[in-house]
PDB file of N, CA and C in Angstrom:
ATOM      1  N   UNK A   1     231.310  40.903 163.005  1.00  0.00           N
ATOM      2  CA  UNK A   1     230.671  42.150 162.666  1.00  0.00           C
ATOM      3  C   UNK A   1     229.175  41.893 162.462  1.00  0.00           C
ATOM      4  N   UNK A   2     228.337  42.948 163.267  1.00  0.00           N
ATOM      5  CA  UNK A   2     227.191  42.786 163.353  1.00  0.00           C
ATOM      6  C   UNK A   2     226.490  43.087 161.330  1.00  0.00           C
ATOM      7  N   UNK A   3     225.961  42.519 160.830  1.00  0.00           N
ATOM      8  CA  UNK A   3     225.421  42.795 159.258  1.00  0.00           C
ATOM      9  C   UNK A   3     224.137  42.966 159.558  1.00  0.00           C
ATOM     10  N   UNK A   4     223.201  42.592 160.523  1.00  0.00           N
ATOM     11  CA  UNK A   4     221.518  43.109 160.913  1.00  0.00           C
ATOM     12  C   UNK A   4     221.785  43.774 161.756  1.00  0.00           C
ATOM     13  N   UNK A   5     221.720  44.810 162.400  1.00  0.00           N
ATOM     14  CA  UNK A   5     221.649  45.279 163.854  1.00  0.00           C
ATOM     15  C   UNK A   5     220.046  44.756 164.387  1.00  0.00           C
ATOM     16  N   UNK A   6     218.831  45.283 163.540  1.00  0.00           N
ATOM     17  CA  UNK A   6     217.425  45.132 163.784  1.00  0.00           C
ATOM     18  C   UNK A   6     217.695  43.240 164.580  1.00  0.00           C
ATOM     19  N   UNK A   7     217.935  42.901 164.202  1.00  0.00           N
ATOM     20  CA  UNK A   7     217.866  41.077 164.564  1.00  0.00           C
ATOM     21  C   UNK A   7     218.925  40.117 164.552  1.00  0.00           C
ATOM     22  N   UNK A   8     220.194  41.011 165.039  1.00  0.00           N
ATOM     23  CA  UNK A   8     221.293  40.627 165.879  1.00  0.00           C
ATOM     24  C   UNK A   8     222.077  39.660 165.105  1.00  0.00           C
ATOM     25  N   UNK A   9     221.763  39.977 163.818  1.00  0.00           N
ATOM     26  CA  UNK A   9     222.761  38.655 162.368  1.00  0.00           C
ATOM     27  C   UNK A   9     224.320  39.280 162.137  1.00  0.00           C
ATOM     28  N   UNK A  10     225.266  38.280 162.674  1.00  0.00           N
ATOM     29  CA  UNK A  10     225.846  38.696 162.330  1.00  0.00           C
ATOM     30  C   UNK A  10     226.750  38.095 160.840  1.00  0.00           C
ATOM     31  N   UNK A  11     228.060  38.519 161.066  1.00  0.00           N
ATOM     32  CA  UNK A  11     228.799  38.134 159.172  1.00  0.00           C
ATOM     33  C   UNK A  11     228.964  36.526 159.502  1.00  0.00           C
ATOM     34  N   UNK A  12     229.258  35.924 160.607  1.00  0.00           N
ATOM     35  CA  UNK A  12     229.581  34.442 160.567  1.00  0.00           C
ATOM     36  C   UNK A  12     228.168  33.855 160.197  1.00  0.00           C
ATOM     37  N   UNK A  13     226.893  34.621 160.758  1.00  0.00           N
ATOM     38  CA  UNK A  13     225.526  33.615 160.623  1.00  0.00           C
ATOM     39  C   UNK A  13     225.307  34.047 159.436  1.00  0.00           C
ATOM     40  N   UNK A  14     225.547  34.902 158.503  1.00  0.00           N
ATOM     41  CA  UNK A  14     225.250  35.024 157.223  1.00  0.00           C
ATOM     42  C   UNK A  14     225.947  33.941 156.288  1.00  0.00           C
ATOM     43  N   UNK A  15     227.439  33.868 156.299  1.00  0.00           N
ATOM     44  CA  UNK A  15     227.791  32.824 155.636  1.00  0.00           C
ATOM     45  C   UNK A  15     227.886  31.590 155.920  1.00  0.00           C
ATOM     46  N   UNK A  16     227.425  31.302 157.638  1.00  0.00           N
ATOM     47  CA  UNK A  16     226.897  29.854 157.819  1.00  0.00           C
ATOM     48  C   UNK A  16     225.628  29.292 157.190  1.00  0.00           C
ATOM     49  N   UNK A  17     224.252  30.625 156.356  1.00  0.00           N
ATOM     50  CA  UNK A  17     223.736  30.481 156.005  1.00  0.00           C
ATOM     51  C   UNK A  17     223.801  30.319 154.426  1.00  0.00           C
ATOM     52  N   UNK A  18     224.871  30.701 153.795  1.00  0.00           N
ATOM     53  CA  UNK A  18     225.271  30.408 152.078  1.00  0.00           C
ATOM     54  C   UNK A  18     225.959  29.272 152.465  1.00  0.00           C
ATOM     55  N   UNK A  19     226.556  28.794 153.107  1.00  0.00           N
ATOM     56  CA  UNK A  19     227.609  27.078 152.885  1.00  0.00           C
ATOM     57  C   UNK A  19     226.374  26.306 152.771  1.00  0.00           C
ATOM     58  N   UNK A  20     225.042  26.835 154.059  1.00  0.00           N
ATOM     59  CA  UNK A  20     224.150  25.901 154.102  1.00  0.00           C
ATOM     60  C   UNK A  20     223.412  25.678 152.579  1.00  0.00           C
ATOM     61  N   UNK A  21     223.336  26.781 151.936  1.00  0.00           N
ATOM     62  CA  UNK A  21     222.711  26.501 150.588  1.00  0.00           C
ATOM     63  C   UNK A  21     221.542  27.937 150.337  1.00  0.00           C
ATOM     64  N   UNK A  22     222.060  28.656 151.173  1.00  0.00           N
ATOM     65  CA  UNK A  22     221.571  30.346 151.045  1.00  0.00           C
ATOM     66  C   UNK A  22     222.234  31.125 149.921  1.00  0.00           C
ATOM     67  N   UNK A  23     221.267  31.479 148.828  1.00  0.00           N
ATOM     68  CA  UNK A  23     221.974  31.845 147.144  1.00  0.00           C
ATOM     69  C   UNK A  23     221.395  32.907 147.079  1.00  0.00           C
ATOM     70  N   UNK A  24     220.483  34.027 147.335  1.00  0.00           N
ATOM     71  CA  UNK A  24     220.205  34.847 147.628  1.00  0.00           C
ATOM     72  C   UNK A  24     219.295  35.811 148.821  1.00  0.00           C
ATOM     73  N   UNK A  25     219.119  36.868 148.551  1.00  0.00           N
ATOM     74  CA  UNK A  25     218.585  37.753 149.810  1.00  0.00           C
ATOM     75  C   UNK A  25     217.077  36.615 150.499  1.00  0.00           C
ATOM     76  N   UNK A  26     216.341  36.761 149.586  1.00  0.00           N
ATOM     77  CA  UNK A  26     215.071  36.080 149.938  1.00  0.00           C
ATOM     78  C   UNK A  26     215.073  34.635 151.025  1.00  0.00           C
ATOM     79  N   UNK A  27     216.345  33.925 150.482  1.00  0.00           N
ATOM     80  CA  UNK A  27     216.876  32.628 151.896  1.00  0.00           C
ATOM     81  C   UNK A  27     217.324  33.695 152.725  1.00  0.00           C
ATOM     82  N   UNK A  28     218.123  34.567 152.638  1.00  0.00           N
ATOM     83  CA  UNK A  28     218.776  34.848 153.872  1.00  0.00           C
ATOM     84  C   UNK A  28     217.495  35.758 154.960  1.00  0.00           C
ATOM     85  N   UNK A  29     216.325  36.205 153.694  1.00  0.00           N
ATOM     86  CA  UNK A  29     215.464  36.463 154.767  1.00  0.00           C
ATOM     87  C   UNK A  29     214.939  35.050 155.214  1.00  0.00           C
ATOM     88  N   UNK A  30     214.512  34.322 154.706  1.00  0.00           N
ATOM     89  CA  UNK A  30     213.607  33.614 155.206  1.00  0.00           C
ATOM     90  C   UNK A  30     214.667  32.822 156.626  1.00  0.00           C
ATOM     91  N   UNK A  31     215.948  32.221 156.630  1.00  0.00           N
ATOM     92  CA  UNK A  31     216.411  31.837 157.562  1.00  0.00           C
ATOM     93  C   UNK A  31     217.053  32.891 158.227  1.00  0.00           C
ATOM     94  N   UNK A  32     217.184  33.940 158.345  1.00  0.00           N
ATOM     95  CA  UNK A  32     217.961  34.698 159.266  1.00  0.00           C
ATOM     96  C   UNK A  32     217.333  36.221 159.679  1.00  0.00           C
ATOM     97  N   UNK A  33     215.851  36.434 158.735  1.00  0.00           N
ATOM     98  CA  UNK A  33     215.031  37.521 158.877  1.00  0.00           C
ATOM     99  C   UNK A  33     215.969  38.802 158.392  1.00  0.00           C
ATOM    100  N   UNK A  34     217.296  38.502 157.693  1.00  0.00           N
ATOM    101  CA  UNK A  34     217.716  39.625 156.715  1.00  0.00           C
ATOM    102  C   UNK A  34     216.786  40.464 156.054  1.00  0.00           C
ATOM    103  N   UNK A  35     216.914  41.651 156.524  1.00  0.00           N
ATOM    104  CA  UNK A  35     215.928  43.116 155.601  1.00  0.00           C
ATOM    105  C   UNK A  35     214.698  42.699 155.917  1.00  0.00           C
ATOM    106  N   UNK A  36     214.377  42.205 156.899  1.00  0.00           N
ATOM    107  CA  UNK A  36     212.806  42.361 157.210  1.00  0.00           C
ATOM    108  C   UNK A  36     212.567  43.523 158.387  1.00  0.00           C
ATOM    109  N   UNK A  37     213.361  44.289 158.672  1.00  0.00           N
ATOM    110  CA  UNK A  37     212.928  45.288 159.351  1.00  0.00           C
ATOM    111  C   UNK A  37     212.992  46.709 158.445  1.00  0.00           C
ATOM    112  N   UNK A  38     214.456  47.462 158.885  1.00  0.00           N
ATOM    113  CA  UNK A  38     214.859  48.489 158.383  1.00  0.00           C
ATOM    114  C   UNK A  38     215.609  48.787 156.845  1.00  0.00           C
ATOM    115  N   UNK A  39     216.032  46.861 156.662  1.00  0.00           N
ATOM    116  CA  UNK A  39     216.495  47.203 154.933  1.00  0.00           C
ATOM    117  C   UNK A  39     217.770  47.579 154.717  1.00  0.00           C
ATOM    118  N   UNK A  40     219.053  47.816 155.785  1.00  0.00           N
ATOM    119  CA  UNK A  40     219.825  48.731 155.494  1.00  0.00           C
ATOM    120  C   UNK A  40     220.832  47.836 155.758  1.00  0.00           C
ATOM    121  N   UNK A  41     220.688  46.374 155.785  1.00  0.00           N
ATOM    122  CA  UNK A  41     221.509  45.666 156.167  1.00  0.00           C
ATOM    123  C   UNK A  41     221.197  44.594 154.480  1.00  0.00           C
ATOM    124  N   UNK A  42     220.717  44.504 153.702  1.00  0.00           N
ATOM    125  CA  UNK A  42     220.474  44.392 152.198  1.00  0.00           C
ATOM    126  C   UNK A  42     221.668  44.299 151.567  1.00  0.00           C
ATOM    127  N   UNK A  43     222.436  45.466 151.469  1.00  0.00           N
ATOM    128  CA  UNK A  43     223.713  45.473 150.526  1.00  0.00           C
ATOM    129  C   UNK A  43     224.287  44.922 151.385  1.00  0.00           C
ATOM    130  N   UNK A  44     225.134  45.054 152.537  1.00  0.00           N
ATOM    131  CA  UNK A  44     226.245  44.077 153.141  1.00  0.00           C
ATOM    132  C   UNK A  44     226.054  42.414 152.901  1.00  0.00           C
ATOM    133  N   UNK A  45     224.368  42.013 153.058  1.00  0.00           N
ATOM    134  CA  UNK A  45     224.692  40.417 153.103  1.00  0.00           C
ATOM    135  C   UNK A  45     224.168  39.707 151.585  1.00  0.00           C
ATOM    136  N   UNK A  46     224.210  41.301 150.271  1.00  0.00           N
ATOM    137  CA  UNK A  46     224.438  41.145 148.788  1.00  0.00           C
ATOM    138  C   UNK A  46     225.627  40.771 148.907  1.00  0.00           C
ATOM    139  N   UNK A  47     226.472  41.760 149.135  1.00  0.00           N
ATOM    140  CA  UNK A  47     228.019  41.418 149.284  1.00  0.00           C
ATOM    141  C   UNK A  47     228.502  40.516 149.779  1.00  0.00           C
ATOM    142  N   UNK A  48     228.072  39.746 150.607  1.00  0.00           N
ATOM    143  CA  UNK A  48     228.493  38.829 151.357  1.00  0.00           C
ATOM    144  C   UNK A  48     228.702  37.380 150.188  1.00  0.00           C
ATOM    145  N   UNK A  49     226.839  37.666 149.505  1.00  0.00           N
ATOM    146  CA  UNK A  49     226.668  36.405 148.758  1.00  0.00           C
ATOM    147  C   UNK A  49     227.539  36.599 147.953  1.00  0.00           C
ATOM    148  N   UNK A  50     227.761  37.746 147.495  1.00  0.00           N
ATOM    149  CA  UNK A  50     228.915  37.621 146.435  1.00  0.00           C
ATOM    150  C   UNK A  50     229.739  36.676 146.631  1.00  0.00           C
ATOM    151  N   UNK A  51     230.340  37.804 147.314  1.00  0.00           N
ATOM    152  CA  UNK A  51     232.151  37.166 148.000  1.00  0.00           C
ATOM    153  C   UNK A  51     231.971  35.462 147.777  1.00  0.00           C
ATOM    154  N   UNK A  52     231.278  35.415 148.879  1.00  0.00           N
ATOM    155  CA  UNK A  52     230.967  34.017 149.695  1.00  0.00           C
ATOM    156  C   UNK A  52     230.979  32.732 148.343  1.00  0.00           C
ATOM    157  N   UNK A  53     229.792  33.427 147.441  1.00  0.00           N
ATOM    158  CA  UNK A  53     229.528  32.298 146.198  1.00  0.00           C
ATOM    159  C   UNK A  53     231.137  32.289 145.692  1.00  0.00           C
ATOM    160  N   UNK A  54     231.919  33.368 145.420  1.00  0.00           N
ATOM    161  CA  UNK A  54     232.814  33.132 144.648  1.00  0.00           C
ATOM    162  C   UNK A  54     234.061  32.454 145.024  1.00  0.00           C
ATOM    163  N   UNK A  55     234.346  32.366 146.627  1.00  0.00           N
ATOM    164  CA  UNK A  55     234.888  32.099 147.443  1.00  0.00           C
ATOM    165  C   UNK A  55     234.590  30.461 147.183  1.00  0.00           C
ATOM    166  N   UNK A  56     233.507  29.908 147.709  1.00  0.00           N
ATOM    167  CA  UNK A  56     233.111  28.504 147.519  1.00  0.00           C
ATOM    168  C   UNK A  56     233.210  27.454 146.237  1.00  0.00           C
ATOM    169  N   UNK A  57     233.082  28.800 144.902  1.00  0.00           N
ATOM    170  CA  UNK A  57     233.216  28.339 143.407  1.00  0.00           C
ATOM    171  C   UNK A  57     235.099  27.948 143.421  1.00  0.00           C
ATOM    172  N   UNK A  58     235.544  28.466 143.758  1.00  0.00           N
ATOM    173  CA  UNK A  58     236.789  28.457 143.300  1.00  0.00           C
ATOM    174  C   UNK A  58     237.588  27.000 144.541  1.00  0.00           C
ATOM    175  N   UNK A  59     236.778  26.894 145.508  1.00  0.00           N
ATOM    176  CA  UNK A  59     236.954  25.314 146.014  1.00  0.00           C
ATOM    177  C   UNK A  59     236.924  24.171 144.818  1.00  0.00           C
ATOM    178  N   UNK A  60     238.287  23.761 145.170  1.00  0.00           N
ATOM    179  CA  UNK A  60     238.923  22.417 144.380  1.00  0.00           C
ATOM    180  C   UNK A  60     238.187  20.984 145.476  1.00  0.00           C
ATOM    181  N   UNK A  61     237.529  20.051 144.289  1.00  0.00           N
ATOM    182  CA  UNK A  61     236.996  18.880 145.081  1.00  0.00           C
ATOM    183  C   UNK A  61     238.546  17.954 145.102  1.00  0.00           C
ATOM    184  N   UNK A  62     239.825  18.387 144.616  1.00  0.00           N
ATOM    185  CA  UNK A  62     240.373  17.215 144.528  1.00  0.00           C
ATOM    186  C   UNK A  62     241.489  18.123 145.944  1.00  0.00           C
ATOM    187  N   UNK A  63     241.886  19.285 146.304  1.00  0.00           N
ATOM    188  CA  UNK A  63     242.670  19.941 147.109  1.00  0.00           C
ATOM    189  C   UNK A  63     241.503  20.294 147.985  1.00  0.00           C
ATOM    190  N   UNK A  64     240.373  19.865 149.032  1.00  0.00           N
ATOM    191  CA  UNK A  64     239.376  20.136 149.747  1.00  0.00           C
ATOM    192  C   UNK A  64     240.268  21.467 151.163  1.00  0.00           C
ATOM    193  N   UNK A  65     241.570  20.782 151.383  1.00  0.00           N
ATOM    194  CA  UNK A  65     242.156  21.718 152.524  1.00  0.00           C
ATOM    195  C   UNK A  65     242.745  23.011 152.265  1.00  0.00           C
ATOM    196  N   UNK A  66     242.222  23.178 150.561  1.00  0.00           N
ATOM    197  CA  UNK A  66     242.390  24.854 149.628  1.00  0.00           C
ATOM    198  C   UNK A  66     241.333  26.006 150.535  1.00  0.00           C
ATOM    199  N   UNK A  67     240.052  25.220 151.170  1.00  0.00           N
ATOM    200  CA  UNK A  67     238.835  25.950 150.929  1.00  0.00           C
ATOM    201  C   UNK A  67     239.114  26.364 152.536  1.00  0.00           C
TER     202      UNK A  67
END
């Protein structure tokens, strides 16, 4: 699913960009040009970080094939 239309980001390059170490909007602009056009793509890849952070928090270092 496209999450920028303006600059063709979609939901996989958003959370390839939080595993990488993307913790809020401002990384995801700076590596993926998130909300530097029209802005309307802002809340989806908020949501994303959500999810995504909470998703990654709840990874067990001792069960790694949980995540």
């Amino acid at each position: 699913m496209y999450i920028c239309i303006c600059n063709g980001v979609t939901e996989r390059d958003v959370r390839q960009a939080i595993d990488g170490g993307a913790s809020n909007i401002r990384d995801l602009n700076r590596s993926l040009q998130v909300g530097s056009c029209c802005g309307k793509c802002v809340c989806l890849a908020r949501d994303l970080l959500r999810t995504q952070s909470k998703s990654n928090a709840n990874c067990s270092y001792v069960d790694a094939t949980a995540c």
